[in-house]
C-alpha atoms as a PDB file:
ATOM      1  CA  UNK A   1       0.000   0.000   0.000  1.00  0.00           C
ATOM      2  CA  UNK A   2       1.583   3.507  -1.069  1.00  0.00           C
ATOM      3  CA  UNK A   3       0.559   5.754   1.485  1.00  0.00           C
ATOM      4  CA  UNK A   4      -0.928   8.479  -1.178  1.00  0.00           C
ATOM      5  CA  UNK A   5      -4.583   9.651  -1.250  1.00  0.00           C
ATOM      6  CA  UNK A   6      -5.095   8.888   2.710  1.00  0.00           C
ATOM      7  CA  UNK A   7      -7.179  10.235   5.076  1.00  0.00           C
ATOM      8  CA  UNK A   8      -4.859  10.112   8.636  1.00  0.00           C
ATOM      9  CA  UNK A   9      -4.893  11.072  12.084  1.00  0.00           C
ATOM     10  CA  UNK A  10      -2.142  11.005  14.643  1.00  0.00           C
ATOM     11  CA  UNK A  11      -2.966  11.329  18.118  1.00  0.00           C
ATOM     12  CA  UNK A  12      -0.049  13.021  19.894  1.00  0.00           C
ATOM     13  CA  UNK A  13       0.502  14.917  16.397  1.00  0.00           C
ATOM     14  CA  UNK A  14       1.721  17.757  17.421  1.00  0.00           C
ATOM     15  CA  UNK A  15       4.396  16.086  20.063  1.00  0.00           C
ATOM     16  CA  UNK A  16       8.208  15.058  18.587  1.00  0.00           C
ATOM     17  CA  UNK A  17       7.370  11.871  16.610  1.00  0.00           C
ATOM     18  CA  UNK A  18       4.086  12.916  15.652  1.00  0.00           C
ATOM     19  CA  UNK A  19       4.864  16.122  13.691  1.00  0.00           C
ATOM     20  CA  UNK A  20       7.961  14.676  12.513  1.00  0.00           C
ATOM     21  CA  UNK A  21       5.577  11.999  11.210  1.00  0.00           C
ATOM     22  CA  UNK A  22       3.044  14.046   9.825  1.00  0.00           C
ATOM     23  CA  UNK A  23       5.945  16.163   8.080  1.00  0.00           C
ATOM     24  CA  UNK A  24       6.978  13.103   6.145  1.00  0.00           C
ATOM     25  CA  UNK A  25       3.412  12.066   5.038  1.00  0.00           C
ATOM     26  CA  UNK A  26       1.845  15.700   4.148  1.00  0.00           C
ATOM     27  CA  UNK A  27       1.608  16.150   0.153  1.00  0.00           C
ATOM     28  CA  UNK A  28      -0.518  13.897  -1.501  1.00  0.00           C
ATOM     29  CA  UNK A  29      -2.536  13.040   2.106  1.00  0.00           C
ATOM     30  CA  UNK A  30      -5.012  14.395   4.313  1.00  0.00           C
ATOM     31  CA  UNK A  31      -3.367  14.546   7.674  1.00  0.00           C
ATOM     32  CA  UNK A  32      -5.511  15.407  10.763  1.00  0.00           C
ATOM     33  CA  UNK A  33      -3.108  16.055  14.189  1.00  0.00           C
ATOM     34  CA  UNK A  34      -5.242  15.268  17.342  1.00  0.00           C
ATOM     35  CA  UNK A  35      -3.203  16.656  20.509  1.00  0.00           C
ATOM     36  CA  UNK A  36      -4.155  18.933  23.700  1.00  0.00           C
ATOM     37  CA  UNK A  37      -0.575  20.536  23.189  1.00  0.00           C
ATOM     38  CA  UNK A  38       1.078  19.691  26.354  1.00  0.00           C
ATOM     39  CA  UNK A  39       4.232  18.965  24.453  1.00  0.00           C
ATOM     40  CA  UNK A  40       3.602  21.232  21.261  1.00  0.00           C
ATOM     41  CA  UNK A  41       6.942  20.518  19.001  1.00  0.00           C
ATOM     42  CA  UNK A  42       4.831  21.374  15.912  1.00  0.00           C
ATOM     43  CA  UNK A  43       5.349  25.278  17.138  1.00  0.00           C
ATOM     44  CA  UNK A  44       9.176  24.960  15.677  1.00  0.00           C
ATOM     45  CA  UNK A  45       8.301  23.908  12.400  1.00  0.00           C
ATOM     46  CA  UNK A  46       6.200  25.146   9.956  1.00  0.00           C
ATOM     47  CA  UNK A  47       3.745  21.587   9.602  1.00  0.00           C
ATOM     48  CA  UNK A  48       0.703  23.222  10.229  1.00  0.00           C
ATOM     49  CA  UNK A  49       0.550  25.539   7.680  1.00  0.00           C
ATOM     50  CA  UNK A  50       0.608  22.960   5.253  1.00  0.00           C
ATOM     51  CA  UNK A  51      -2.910  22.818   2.910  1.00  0.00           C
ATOM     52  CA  UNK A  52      -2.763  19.250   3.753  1.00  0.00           C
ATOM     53  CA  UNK A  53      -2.547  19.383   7.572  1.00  0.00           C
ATOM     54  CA  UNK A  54      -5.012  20.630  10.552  1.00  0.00           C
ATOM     55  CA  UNK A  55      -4.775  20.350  13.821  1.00  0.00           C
ATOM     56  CA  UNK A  56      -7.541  19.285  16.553  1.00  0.00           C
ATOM     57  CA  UNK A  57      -7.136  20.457  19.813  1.00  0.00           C
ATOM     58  CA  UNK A  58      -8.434  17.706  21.796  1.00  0.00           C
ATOM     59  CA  UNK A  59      -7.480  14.666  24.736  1.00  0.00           C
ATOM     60  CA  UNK A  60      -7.522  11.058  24.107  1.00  0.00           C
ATOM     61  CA  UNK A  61      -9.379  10.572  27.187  1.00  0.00           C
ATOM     62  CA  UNK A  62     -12.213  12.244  25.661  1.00  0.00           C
ATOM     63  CA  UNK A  63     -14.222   9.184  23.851  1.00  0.00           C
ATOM     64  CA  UNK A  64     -16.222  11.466  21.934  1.00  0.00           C
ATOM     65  CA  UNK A  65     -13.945  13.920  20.459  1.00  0.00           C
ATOM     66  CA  UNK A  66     -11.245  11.128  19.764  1.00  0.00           C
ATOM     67  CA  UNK A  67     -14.816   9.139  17.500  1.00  0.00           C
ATOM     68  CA  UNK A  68     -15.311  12.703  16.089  1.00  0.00           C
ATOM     69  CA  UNK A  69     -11.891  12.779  14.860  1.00  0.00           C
ATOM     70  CA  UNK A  70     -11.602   9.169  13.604  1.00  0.00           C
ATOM     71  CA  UNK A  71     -14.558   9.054  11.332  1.00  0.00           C
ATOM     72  CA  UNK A  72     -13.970   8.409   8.261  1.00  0.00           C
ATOM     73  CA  UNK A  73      -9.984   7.909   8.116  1.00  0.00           C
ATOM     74  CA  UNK A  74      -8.266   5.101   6.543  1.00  0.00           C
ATOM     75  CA  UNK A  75      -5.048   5.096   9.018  1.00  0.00           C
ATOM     76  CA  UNK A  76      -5.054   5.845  12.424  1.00  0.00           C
ATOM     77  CA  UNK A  77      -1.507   6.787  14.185  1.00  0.00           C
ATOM     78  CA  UNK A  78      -1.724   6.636  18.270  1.00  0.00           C
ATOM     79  CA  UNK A  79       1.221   8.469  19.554  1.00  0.00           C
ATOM     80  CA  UNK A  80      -0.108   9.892  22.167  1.00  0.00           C
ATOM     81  CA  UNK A  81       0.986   9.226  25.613  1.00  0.00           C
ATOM     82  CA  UNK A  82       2.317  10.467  29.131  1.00  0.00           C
ATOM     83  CA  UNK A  83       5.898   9.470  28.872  1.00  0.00           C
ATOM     84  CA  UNK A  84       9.386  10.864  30.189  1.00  0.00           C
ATOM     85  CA  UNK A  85      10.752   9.102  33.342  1.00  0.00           C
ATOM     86  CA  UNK A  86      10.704  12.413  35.454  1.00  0.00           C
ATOM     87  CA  UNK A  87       6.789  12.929  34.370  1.00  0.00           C
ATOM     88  CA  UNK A  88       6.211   9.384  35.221  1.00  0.00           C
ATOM     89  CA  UNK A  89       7.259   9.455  38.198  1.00  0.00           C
ATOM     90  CA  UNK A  90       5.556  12.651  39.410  1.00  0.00           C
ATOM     91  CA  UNK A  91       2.160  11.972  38.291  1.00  0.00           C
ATOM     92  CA  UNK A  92       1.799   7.421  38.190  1.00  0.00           C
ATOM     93  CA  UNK A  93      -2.020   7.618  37.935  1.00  0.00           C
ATOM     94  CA  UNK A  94      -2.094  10.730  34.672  1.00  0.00           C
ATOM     95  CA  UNK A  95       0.601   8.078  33.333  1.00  0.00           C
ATOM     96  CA  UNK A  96      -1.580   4.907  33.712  1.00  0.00           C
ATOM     97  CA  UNK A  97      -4.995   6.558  33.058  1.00  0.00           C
ATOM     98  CA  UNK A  98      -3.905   8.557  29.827  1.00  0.00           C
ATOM     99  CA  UNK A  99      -1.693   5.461  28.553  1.00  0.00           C
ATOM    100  CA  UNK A 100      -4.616   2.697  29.099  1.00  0.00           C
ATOM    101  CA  UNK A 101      -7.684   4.295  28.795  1.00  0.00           C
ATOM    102  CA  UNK A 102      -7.085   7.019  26.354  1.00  0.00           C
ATOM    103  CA  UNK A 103      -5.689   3.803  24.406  1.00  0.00           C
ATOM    104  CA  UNK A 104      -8.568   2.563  24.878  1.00  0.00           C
ATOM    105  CA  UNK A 105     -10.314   4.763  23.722  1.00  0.00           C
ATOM    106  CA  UNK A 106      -8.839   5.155  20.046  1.00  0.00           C
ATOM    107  CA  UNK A 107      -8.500   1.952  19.324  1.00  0.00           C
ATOM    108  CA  UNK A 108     -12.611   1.570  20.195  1.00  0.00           C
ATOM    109  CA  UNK A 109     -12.812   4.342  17.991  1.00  0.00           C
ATOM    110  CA  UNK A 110     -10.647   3.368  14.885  1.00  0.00           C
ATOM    111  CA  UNK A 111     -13.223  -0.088  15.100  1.00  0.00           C
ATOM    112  CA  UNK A 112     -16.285   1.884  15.397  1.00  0.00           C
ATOM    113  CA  UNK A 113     -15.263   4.033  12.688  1.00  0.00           C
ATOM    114  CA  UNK A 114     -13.962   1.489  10.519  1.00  0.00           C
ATOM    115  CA  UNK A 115     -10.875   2.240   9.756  1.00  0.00           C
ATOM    116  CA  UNK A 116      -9.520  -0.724   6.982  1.00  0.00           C
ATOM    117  CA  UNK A 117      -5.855   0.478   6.089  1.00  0.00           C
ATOM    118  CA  UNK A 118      -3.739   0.533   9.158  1.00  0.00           C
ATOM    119  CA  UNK A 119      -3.807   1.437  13.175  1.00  0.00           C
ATOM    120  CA  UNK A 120      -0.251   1.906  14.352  1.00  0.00           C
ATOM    121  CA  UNK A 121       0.295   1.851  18.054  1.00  0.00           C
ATOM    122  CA  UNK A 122       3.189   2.671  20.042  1.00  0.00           C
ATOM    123  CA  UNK A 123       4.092   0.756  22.778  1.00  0.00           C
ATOM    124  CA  UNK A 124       8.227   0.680  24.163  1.00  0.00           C
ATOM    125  CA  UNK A 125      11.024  -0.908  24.938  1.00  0.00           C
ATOM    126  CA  UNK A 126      11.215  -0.560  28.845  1.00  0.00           C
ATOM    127  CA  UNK A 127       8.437  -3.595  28.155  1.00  0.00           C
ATOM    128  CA  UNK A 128      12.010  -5.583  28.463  1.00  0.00           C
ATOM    129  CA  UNK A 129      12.737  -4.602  32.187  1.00  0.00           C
ATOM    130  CA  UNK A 130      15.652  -3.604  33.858  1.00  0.00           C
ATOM    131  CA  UNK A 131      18.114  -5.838  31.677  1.00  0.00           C
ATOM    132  CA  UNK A 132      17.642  -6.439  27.889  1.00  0.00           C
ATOM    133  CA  UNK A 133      20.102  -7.614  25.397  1.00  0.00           C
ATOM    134  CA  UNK A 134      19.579  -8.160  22.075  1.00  0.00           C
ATOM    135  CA  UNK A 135      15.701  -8.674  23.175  1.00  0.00           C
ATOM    136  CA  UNK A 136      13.717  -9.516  20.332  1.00  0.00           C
ATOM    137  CA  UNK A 137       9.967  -9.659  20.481  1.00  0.00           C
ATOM    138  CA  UNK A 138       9.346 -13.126  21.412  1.00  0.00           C
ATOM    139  CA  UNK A 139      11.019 -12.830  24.370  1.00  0.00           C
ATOM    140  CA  UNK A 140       8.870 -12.380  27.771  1.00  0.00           C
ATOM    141  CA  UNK A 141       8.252  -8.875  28.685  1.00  0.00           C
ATOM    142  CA  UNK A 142       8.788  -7.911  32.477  1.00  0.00           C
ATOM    143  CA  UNK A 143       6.109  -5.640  34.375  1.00  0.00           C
ATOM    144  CA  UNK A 144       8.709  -4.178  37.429  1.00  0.00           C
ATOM    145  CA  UNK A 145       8.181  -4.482  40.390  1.00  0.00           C
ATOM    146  CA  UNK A 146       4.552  -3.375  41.807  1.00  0.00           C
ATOM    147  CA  UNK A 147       4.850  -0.443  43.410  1.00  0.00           C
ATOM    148  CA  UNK A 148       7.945   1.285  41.690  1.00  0.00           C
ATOM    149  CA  UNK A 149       6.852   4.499  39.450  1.00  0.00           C
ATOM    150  CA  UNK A 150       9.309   3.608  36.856  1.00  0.00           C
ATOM    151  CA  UNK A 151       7.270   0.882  36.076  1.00  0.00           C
ATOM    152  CA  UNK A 152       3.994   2.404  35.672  1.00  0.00           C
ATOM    153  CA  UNK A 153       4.921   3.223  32.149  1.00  0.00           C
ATOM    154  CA  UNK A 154       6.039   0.067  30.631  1.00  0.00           C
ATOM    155  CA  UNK A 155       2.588  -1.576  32.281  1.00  0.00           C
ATOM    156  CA  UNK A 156       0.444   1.391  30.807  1.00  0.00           C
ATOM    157  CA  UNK A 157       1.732   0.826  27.305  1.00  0.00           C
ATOM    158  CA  UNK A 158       2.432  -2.813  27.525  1.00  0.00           C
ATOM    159  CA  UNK A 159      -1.638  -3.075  28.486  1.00  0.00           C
ATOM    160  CA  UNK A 160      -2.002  -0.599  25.322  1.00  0.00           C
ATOM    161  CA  UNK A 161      -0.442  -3.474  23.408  1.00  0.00           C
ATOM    162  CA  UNK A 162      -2.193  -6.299  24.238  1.00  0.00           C
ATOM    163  CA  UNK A 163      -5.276  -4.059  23.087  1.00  0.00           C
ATOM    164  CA  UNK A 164      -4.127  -3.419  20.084  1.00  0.00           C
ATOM    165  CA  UNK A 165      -3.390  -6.975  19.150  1.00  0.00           C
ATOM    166  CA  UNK A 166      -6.871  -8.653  20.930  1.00  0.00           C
ATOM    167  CA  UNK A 167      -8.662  -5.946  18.849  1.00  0.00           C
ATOM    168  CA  UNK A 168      -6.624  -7.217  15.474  1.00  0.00           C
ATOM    169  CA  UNK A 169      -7.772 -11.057  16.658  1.00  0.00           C
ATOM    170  CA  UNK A 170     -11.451  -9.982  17.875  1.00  0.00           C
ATOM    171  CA  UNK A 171     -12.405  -7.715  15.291  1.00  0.00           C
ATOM    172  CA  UNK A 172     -10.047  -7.659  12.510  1.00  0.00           C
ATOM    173  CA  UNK A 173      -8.552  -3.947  13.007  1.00  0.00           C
ATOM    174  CA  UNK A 174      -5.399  -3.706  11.002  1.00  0.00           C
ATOM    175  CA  UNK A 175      -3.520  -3.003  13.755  1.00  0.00           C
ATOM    176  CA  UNK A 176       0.433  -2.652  14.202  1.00  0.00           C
ATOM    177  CA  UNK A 177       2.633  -2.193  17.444  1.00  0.00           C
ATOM    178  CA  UNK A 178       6.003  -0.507  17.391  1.00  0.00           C
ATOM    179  CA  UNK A 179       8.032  -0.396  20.541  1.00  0.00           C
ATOM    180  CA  UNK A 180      11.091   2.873  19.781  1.00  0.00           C
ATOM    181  CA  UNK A 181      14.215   2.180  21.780  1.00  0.00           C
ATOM    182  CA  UNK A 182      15.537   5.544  22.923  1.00  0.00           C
ATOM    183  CA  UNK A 183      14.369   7.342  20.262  1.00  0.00           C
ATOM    184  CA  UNK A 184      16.441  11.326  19.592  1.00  0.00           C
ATOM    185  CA  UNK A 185      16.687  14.259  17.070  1.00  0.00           C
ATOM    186  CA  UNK A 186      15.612  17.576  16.117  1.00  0.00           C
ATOM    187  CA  UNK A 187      12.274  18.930  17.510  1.00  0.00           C
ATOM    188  CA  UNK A 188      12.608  16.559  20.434  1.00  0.00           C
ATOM    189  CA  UNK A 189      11.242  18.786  23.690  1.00  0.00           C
ATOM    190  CA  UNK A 190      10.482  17.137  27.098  1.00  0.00           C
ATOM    191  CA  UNK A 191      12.682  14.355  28.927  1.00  0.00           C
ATOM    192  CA  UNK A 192      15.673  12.665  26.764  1.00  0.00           C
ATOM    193  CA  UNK A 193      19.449  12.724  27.958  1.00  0.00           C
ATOM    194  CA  UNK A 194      20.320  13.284  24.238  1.00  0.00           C
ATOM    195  CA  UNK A 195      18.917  16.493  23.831  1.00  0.00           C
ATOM    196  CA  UNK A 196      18.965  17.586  26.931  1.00  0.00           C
ATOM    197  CA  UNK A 197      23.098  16.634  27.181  1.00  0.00           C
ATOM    198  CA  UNK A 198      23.169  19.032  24.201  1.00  0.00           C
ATOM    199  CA  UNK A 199      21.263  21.559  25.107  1.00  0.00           C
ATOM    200  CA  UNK A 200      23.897  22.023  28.011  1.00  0.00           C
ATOM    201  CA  UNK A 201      26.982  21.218  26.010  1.00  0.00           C
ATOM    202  CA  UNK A 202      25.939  23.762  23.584  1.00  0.00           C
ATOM    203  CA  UNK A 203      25.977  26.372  26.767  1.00  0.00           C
ATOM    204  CA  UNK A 204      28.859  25.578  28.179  1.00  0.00           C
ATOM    205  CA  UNK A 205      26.999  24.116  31.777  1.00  0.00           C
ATOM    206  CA  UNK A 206      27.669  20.968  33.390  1.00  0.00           C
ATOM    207  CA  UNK A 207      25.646  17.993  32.404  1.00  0.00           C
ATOM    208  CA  UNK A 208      24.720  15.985  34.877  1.00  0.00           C
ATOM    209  CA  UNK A 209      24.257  12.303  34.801  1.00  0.00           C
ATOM    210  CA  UNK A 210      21.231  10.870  37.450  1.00  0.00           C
ATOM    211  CA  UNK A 211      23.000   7.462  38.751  1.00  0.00           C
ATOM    212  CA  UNK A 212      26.624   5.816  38.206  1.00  0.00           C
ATOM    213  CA  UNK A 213      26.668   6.256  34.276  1.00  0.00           C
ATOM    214  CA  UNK A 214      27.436   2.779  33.358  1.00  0.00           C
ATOM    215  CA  UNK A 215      24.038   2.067  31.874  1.00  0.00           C
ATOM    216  CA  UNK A 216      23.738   0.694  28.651  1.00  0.00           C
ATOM    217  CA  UNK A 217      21.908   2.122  25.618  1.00  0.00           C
ATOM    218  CA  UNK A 218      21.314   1.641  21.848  1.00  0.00           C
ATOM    219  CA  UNK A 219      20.047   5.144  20.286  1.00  0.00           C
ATOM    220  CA  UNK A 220      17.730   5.698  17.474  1.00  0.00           C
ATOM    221  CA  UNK A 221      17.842   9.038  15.111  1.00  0.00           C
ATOM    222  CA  UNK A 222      14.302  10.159  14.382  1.00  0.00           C
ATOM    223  CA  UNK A 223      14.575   9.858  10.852  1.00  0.00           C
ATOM    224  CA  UNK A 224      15.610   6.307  11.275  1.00  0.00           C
ATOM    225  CA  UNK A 225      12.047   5.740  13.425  1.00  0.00           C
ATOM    226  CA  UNK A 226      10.326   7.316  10.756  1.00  0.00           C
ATOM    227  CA  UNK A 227      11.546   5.213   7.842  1.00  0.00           C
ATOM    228  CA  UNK A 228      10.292   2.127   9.530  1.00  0.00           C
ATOM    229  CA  UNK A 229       7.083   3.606  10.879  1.00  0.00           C
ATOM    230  CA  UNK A 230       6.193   4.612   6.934  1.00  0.00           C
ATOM    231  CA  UNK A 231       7.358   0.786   6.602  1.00  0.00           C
ATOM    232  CA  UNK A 232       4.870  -0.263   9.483  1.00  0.00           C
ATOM    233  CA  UNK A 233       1.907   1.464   7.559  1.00  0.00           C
ATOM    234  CA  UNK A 234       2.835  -0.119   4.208  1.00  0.00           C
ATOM    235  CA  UNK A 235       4.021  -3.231   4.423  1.00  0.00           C
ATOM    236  CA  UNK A 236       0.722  -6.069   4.437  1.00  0.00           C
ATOM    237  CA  UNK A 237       2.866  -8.421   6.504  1.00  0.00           C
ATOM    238  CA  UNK A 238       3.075  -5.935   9.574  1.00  0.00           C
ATOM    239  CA  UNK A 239      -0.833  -6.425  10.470  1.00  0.00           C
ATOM    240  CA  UNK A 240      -0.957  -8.054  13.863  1.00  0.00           C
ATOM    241  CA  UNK A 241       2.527  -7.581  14.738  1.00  0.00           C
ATOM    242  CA  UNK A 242       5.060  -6.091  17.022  1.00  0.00           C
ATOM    243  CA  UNK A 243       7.923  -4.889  15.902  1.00  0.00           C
ATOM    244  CA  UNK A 244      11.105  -3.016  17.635  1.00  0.00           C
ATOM    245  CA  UNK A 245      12.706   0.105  16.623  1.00  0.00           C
ATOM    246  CA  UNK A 246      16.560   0.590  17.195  1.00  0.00           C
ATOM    247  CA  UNK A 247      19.765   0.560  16.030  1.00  0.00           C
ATOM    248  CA  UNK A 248      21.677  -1.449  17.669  1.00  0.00           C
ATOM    249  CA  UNK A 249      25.030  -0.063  16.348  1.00  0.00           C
ATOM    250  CA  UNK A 250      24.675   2.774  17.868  1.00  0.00           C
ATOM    251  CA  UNK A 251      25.439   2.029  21.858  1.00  0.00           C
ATOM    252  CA  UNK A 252      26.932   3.393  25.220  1.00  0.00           C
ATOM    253  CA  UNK A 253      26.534   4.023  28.450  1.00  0.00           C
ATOM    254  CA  UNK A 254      24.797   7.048  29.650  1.00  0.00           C
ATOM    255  CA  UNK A 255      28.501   8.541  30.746  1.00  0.00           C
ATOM    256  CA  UNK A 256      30.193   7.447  27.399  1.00  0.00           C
ATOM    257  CA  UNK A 257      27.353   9.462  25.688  1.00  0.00           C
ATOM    258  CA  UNK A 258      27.792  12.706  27.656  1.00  0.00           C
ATOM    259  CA  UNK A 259      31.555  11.961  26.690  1.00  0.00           C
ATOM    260  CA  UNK A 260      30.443  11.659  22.722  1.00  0.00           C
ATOM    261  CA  UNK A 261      28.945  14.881  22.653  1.00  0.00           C
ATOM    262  CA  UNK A 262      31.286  17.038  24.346  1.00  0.00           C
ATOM    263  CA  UNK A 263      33.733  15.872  22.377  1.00  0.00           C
ATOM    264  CA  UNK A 264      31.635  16.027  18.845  1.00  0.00           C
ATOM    265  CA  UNK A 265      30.331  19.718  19.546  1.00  0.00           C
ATOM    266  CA  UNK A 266      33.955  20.879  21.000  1.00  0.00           C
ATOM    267  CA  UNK A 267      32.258  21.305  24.752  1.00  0.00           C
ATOM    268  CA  UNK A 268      34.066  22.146  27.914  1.00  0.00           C
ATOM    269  CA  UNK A 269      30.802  21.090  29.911  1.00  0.00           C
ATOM    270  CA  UNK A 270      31.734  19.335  33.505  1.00  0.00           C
ATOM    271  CA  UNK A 271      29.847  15.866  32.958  1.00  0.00           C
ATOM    272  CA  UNK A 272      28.784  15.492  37.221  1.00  0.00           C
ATOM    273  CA  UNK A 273      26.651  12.976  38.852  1.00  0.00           C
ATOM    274  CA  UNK A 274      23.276  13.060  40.782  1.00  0.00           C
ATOM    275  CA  UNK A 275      20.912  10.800  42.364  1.00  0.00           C
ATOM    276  CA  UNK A 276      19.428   8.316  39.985  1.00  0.00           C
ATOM    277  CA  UNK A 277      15.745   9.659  39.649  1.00  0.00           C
ATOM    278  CA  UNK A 278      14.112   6.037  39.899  1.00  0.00           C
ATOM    279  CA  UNK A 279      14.387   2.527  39.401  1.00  0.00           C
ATOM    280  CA  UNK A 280      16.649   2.134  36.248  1.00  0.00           C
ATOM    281  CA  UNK A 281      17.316  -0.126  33.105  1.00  0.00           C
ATOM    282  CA  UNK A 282      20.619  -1.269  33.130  1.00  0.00           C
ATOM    283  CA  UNK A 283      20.883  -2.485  29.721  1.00  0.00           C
ATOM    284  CA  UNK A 284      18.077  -1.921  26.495  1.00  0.00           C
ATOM    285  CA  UNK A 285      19.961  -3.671  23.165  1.00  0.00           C
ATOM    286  CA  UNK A 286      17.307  -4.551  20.808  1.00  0.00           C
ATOM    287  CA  UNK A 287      17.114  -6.836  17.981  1.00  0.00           C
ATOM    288  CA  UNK A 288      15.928  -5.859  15.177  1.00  0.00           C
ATOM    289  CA  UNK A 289      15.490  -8.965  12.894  1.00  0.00           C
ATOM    290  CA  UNK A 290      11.993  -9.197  12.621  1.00  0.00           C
ATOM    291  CA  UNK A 291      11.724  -5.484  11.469  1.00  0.00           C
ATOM    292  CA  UNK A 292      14.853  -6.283   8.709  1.00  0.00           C
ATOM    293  CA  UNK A 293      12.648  -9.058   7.508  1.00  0.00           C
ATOM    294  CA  UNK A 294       8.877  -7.941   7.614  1.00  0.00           C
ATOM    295  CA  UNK A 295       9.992  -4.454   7.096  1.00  0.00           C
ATOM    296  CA  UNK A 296      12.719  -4.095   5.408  1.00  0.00           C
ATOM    297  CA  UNK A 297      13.688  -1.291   8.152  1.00  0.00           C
ATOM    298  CA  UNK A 298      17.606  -0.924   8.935  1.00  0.00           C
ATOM    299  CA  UNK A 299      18.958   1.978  11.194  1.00  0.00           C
ATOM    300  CA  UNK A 300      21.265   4.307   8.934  1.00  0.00           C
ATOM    301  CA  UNK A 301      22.441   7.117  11.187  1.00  0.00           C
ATOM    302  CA  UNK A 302      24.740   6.656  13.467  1.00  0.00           C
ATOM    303  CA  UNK A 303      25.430   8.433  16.945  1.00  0.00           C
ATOM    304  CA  UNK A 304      27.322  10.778  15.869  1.00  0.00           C
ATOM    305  CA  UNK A 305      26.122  11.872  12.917  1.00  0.00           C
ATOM    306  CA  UNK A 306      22.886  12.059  14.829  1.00  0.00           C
ATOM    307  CA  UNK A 307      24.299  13.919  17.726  1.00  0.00           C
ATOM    308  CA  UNK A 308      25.756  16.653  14.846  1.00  0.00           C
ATOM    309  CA  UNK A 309      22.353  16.717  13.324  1.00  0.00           C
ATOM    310  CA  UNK A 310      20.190  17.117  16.659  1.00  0.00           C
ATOM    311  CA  UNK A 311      22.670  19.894  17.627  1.00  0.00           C
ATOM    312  CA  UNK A 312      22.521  22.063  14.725  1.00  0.00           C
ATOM    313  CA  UNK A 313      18.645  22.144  14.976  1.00  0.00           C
ATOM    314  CA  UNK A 314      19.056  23.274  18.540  1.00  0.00           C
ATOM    315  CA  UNK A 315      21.678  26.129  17.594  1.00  0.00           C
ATOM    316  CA  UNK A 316      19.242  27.132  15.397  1.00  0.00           C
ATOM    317  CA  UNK A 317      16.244  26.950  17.802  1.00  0.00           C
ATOM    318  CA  UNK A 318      17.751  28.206  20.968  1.00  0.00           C
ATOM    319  CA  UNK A 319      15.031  26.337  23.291  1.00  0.00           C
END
């Protein structure tokens, strides 16, 4: 299926992956962004002035304006979500009420409003646990400890998932999963070491590292995530699947990574250490086989190309 002549929503559309989405599939589409602008990254780009793109100020926990908003699309993206470890922490119950129920709540919509080309949901890696390598999606996914806010997210979106896929096996909805492993670029705004390790590199302050630094990472570049989310949308075989996003080429640990981009952007920064914020994940490899395979997807950017390309956005953007 070319993805021409479509009529698609995004929930979260105006958010980082959602606009940079939208961006991608405006010309030849009718794009609809569905967001209550908590996390507005459409405001640095010029997206909605495109003929082909409106937004809809709305919240997914709001069945009816999520119904009014799915009639009569063909593909329905569902990016929104409460996510960020610091926000997840703060506020457990927005984070499992907003991740479950305003899941809910579009995918009961995209079956009501029969939508027959594609639902793509995004679920995540932390669905692995504290200590994932090379996890690939048939291996078990670990809820966290009961109790611990880290947690709350994984089992909000993980929940999300198995949604998704009993509505695909109920009801037929041609629905997709992705789950992003540490997903960075240009336009991101929010949580994410990345950009926020650049943000202070590019002033000159220290960046500070929550924990020992030793944790393990594999980094995606945005445009990367987009290629296989286009993929995800065309590809027949991807109905009633779940598929990870990563590039597993491109890893360190957290400290290593403030290291990489002082040294790519020339900083003097003082890389210090705080109190870890949480529970954390040790180690998050995936593997990305099944997505080579169904998808055809392969990561192409590597760190620090990506870490050049993030930057210059942000020199230009001065958030």
């Amino acid at each position: 299926m070319a993805i021409s002549s479509q009529r698609i929503l995004i929930t979260g559309g105006a958010g980082f992956i959602g606009s940079t989405l939208a961006a991608r599939l405006c010309g030849g589409n009718e794009i609809t962004l569905f967001d209550n602008l908590d996390r507005n990254t459409a405001r640095f780009s010029n997206i909605l002035e495109h003929p082909d793109v409106q937004l809809v100020e709305g919240d997914v926990m709001d069945f009816d304006a999520v119904r009014r908003a799915t009639e009569g699309r063909n593909i329905v993206v569902h990016a929104a979500a409460i996510a960020g470890i610091d926000t997840v922490v703060k506020d457990p119950v927005r984070t499992m009420e907003v991740n479950m129920i305003g899941t809910a709540n579009v995918l009961r919509a995209a079956h009501e409003a029969g939508v027959d080309s594609r639902v793509l949901d995004f679920s995540t890696s932390e669905v692995f646990g504290p200590m994932a390598y090379r996890a690939d999606e048939s291996m078990p996914t670990v809820a966290g400890s009961a109790g611990e806010a880290r947690w709350v997210y994984a089992v909000s979106k993980l929940a999300g998932e198995h949604l998704a896929h009993a509505y695909h096996n109920q009801h037929g909805l041609p629905a997709v999963t992705v789950r992003p492993f540490n997903v960075y670029g240009p336009g991101q705004t929010g949580e994410g070491a990345i950009q926020v390790f650049i943000r202070r590199a590019l002033a000159g302050e220290p960046i500070t590292i929550h924990g020992d630094g030793t944790q393990i990472r594999a980094w995606c570049y945005v445009d990367d995530v987009i290629d296989a989310l286009m993929l995800a949308l065309e590809k027949a075989g991807a109905v009633g699947q779940s598929f990870n996003i990563g590039n597993a080429r491109a890893v360190t640990t957290i400290y290593g990574l403030a290291e990489t981009v002082c040294r790519v952007l020339g900083s003097s920064s003082e890389i210090t250490f705080g109190a870890a914020l949480s529970a954390d994940v040790e180690l998050r490899i995936p593997e990305a086989g099944k997505s080579l395979e169904i998808l055809g997807f392969r990561a192409k950017v590597d760190l620090e190309e990506g870490i050049h390309r993030t930057a210059e956005w942000y020199r230009e953007h001065r958030l």
